[in-house]
Protein backbone atom coordinates (compact mmCIF):
# COMPACT_ATOMS: atom_id res chain seq x y z
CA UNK A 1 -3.70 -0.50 9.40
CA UNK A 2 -5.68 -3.77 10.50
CA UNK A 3 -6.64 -6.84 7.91
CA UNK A 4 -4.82 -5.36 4.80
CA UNK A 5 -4.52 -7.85 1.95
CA UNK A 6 -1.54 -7.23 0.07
CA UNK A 7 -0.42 -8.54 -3.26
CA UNK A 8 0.50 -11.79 -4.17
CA UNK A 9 -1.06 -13.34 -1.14
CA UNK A 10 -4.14 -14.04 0.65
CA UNK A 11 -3.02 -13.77 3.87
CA UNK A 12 -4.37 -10.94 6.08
CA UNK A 13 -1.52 -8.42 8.17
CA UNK A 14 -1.26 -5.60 10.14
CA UNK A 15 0.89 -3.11 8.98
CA UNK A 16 2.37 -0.55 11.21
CA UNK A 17 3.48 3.09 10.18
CA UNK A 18 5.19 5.79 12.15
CA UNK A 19 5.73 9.51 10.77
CA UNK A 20 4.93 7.99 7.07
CA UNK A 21 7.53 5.28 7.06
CA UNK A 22 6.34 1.52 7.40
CA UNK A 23 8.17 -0.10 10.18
CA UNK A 24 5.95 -3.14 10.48
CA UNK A 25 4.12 -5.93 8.24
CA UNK A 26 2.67 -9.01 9.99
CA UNK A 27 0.68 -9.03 13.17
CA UNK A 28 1.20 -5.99 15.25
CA UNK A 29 0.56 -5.74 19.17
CA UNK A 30 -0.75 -2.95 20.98
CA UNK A 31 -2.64 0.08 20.09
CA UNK A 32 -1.70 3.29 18.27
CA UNK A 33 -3.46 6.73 17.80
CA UNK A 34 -5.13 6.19 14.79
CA UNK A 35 -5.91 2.54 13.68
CA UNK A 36 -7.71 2.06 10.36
CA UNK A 37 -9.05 -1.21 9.60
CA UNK A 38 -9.33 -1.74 5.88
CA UNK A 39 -11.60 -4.61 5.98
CA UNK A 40 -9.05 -7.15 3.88
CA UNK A 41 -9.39 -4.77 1.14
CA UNK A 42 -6.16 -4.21 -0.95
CA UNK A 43 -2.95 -1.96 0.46
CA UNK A 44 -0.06 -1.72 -2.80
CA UNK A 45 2.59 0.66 -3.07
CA UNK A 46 1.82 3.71 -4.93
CA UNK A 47 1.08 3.30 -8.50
CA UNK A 48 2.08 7.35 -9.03
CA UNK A 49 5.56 7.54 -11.82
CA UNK A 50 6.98 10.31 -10.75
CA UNK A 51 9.21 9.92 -14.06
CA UNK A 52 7.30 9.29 -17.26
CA UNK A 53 7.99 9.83 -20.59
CA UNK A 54 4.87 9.55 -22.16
CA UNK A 55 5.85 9.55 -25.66
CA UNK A 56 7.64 6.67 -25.23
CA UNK A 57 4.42 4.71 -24.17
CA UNK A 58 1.45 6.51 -25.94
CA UNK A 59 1.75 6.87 -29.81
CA UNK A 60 -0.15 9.49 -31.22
CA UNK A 61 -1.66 9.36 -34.35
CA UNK A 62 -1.52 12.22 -36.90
């Protein structure tokens, strides 16, 4: 990925993956099969919980 923003900063970086693990953040060299540039729009971790107990955070009235 090209111009990601990423949380808690302004600052625009490449980010490098290779067979789905990240093994880069900052300015990357070179070129790669598939480059996406994401404009400075907003790359975050995954905000899937693959563990949730939802009655401890919803309370449903009877």
């Amino acid at each position: 990925m090209r111009n990601a923003k990423l949380r808690f900063t302004n600052e625009r970086v490449d980010i490098a993956i290779e067979n789905g693990v990240i093994k880069e953040i900052g300015k990357v060299y070179g070129t790669h099969k598939l480059e996406i540039n994401v404009k400075g729009n907003l790359v975050t971790e995954s905000f899937v919980n693959p563990h949730l107990h939802l009655c401890k955070y919803l309370h449903f009235s009877k």
